[in-house]
PDB file of N, CA and C in Angstrom:
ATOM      1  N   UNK A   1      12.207   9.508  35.908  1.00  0.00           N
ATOM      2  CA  UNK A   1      12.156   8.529  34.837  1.00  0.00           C
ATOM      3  C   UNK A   1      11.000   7.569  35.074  1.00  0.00           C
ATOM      4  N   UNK A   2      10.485   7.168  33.880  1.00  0.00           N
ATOM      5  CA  UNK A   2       9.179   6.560  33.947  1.00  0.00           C
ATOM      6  C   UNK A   2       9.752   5.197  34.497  1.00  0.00           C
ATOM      7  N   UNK A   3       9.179   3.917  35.312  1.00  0.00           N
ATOM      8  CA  UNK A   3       9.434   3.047  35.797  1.00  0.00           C
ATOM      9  C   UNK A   3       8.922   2.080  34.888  1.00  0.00           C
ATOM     10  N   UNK A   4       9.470   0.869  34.618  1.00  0.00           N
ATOM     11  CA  UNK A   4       8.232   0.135  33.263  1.00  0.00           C
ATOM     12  C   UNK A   4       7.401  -1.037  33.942  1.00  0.00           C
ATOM     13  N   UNK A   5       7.069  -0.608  35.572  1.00  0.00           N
ATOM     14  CA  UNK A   5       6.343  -1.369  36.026  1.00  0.00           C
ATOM     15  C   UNK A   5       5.008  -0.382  36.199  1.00  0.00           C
ATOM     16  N   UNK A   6       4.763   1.134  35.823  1.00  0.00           N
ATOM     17  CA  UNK A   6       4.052   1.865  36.056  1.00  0.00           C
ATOM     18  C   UNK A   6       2.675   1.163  35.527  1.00  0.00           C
ATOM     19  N   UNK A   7       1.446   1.054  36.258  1.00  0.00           N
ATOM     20  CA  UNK A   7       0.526   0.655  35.695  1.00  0.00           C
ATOM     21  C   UNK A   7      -0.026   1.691  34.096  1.00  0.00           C
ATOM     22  N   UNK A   8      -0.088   1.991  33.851  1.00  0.00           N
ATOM     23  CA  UNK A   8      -0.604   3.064  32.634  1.00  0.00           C
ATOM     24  C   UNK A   8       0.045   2.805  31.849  1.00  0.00           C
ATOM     25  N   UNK A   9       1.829   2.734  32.080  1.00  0.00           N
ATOM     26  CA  UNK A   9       2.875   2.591  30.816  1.00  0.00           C
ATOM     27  C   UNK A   9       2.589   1.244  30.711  1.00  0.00           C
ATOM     28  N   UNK A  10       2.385   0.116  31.194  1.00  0.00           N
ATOM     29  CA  UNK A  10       2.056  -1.190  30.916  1.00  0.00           C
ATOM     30  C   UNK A  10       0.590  -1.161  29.970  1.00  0.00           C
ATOM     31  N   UNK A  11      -0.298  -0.074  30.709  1.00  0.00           N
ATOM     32  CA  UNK A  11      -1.408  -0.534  29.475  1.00  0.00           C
ATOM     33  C   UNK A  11      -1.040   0.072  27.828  1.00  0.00           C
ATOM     34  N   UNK A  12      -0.175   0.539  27.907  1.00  0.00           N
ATOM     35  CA  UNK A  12       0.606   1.255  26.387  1.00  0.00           C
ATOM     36  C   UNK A  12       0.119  -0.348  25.336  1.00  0.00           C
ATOM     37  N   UNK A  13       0.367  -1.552  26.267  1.00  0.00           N
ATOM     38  CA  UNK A  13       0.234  -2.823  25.530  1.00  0.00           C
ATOM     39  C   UNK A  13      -0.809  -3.291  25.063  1.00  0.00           C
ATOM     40  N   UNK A  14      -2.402  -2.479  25.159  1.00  0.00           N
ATOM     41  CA  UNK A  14      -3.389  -3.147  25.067  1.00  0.00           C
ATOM     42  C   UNK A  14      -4.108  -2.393  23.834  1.00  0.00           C
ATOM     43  N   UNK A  15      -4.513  -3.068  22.851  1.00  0.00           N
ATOM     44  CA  UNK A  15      -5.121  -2.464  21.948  1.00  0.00           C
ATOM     45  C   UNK A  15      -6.201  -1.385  22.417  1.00  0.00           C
ATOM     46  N   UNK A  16      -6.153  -0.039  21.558  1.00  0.00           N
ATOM     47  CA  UNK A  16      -7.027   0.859  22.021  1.00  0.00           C
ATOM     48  C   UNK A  16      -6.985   2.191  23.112  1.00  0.00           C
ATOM     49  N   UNK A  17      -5.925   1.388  23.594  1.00  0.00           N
ATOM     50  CA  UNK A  17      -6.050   2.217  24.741  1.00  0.00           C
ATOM     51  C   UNK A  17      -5.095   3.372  24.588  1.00  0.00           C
ATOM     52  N   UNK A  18      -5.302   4.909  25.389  1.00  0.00           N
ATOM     53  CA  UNK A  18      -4.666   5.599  24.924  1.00  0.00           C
ATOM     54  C   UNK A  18      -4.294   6.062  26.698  1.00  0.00           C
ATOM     55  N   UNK A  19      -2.862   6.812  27.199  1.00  0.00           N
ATOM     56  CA  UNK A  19      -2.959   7.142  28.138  1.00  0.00           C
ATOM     57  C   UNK A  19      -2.368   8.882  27.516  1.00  0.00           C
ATOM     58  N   UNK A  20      -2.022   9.696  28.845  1.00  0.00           N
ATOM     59  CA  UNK A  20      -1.522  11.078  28.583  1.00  0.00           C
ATOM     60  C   UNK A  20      -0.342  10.846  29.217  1.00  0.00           C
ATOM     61  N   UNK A  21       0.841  11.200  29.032  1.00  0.00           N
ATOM     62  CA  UNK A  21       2.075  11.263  29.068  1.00  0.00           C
ATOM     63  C   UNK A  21       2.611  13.102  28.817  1.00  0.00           C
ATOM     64  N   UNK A  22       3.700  13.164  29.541  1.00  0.00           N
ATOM     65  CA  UNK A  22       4.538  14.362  29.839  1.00  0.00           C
ATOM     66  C   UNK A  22       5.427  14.005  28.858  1.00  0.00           C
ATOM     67  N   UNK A  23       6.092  15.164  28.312  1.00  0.00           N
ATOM     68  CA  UNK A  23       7.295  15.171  27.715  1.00  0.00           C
ATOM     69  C   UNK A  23       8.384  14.287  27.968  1.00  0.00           C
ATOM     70  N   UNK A  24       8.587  14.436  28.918  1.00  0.00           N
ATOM     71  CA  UNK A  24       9.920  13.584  29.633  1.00  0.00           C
ATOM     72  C   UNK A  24       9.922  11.962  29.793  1.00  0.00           C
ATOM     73  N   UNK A  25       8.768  11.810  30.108  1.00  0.00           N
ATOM     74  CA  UNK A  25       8.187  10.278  29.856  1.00  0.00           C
ATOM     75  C   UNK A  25       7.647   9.832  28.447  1.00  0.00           C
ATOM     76  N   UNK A  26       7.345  10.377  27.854  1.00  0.00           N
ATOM     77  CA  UNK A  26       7.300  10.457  26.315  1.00  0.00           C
ATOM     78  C   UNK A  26       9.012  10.456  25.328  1.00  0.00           C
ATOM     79  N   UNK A  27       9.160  11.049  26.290  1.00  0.00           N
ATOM     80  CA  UNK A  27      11.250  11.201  25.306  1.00  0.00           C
ATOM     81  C   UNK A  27      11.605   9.802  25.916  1.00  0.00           C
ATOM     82  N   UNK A  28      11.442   9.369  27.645  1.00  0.00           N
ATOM     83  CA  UNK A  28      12.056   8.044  27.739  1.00  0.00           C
ATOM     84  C   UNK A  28      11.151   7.196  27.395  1.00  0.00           C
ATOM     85  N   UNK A  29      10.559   6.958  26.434  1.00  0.00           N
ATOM     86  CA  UNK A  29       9.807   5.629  25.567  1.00  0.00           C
ATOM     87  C   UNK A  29      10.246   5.973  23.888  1.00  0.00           C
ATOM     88  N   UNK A  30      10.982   6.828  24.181  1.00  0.00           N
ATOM     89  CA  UNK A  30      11.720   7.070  22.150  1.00  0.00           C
ATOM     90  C   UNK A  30      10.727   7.527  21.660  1.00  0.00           C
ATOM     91  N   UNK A  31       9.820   8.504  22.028  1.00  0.00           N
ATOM     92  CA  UNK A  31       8.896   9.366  21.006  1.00  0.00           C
ATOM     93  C   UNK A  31       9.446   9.810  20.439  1.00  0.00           C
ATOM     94  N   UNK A  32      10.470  10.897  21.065  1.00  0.00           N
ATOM     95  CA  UNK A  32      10.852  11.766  19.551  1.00  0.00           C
ATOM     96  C   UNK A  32      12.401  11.416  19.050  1.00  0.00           C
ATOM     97  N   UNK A  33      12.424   9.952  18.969  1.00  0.00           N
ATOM     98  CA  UNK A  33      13.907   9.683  18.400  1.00  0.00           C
ATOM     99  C   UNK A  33      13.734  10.249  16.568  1.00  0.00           C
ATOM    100  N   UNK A  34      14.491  10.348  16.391  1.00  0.00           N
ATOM    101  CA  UNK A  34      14.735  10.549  14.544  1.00  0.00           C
ATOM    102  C   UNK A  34      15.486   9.730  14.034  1.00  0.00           C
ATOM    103  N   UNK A  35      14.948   8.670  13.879  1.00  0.00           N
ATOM    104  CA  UNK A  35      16.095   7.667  12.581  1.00  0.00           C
ATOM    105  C   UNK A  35      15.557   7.350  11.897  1.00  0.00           C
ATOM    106  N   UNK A  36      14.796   8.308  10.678  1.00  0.00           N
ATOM    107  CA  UNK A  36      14.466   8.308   9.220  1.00  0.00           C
ATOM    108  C   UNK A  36      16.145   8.697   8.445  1.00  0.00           C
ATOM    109  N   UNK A  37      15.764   8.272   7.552  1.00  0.00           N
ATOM    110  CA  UNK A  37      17.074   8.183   6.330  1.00  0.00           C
ATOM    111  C   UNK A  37      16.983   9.810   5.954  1.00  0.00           C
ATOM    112  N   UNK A  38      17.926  10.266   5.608  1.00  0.00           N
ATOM    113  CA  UNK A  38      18.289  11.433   4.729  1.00  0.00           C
ATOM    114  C   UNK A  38      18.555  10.785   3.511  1.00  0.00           C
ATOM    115  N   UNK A  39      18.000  12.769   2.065  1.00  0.00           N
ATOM    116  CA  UNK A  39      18.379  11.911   1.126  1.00  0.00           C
ATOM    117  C   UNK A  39      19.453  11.186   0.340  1.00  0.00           C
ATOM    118  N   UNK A  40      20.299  11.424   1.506  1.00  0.00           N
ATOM    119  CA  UNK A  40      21.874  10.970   0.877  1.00  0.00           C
ATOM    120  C   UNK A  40      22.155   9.668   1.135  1.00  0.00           C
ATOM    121  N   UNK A  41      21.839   9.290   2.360  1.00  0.00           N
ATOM    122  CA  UNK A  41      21.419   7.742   2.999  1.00  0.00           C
ATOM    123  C   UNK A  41      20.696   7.285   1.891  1.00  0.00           C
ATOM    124  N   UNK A  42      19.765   7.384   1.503  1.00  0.00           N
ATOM    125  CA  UNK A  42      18.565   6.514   1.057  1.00  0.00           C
ATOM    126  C   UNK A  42      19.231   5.979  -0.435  1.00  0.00           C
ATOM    127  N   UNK A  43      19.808   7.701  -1.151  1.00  0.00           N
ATOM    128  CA  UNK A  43      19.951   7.176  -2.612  1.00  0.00           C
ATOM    129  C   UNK A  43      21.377   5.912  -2.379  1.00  0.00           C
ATOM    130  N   UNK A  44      22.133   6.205  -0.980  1.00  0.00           N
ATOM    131  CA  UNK A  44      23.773   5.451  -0.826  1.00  0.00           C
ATOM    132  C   UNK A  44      22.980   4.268  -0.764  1.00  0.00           C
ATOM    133  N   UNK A  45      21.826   3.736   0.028  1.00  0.00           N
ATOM    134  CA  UNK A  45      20.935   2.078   0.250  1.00  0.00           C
ATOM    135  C   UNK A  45      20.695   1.763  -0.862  1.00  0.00           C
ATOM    136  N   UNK A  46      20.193   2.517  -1.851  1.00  0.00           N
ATOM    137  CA  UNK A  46      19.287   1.912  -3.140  1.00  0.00           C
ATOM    138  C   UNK A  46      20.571   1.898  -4.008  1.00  0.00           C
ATOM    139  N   UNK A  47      19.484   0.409  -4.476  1.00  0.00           N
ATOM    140  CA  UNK A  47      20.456  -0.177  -5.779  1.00  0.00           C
ATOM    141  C   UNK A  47      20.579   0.110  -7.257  1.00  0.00           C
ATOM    142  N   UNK A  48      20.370   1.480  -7.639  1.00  0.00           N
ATOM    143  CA  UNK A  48      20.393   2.490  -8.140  1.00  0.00           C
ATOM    144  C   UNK A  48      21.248   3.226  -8.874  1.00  0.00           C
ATOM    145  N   UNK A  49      21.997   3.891  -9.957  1.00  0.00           N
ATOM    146  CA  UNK A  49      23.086   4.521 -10.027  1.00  0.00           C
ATOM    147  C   UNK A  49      22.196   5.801  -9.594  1.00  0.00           C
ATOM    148  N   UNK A  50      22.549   7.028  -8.735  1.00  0.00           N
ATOM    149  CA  UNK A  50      22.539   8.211  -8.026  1.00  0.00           C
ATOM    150  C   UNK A  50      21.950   9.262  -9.345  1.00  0.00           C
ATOM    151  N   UNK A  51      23.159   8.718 -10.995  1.00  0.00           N
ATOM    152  CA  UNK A  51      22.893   9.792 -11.594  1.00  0.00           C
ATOM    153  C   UNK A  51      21.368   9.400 -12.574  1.00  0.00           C
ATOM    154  N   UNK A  52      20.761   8.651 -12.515  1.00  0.00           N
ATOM    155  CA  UNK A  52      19.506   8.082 -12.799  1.00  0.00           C
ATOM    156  C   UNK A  52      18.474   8.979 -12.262  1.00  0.00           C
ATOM    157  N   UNK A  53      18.908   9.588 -10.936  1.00  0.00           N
ATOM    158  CA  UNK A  53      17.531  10.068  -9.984  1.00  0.00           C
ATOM    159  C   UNK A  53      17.382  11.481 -10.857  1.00  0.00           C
ATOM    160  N   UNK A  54      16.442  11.723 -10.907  1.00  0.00           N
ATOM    161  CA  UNK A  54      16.235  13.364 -11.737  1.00  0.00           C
ATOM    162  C   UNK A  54      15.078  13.944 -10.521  1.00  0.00           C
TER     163      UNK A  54
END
């Protein structure tokens, strides 16, 4: 597990800068989390009646 005193993962903070990262250290900083809406979520958020959407 990545440490968050690692020098490199600290420069993650500086404009510009880019480092290379592994999978595994990339998954523990939430790269590939998924919490975009589905479209069932989105039309249930909007203030909308459902049967409007065509």
């Amino acid at each position: 597990m990545t440490q968050p005193t690692d020098p490199d993962i600290l420069k993650l903070n500086e404009p510009g800068v880019v480092i290379e990262v592994d999978r595994r250290t990339a998954e523990d900083l939430g790269a590939f989390e998924e919490d975009a809406l589905d479209e069932a979520e989105a039309l249930a958020s909007a203030e909308i009646d459902p049967r409007e959407v065509h």
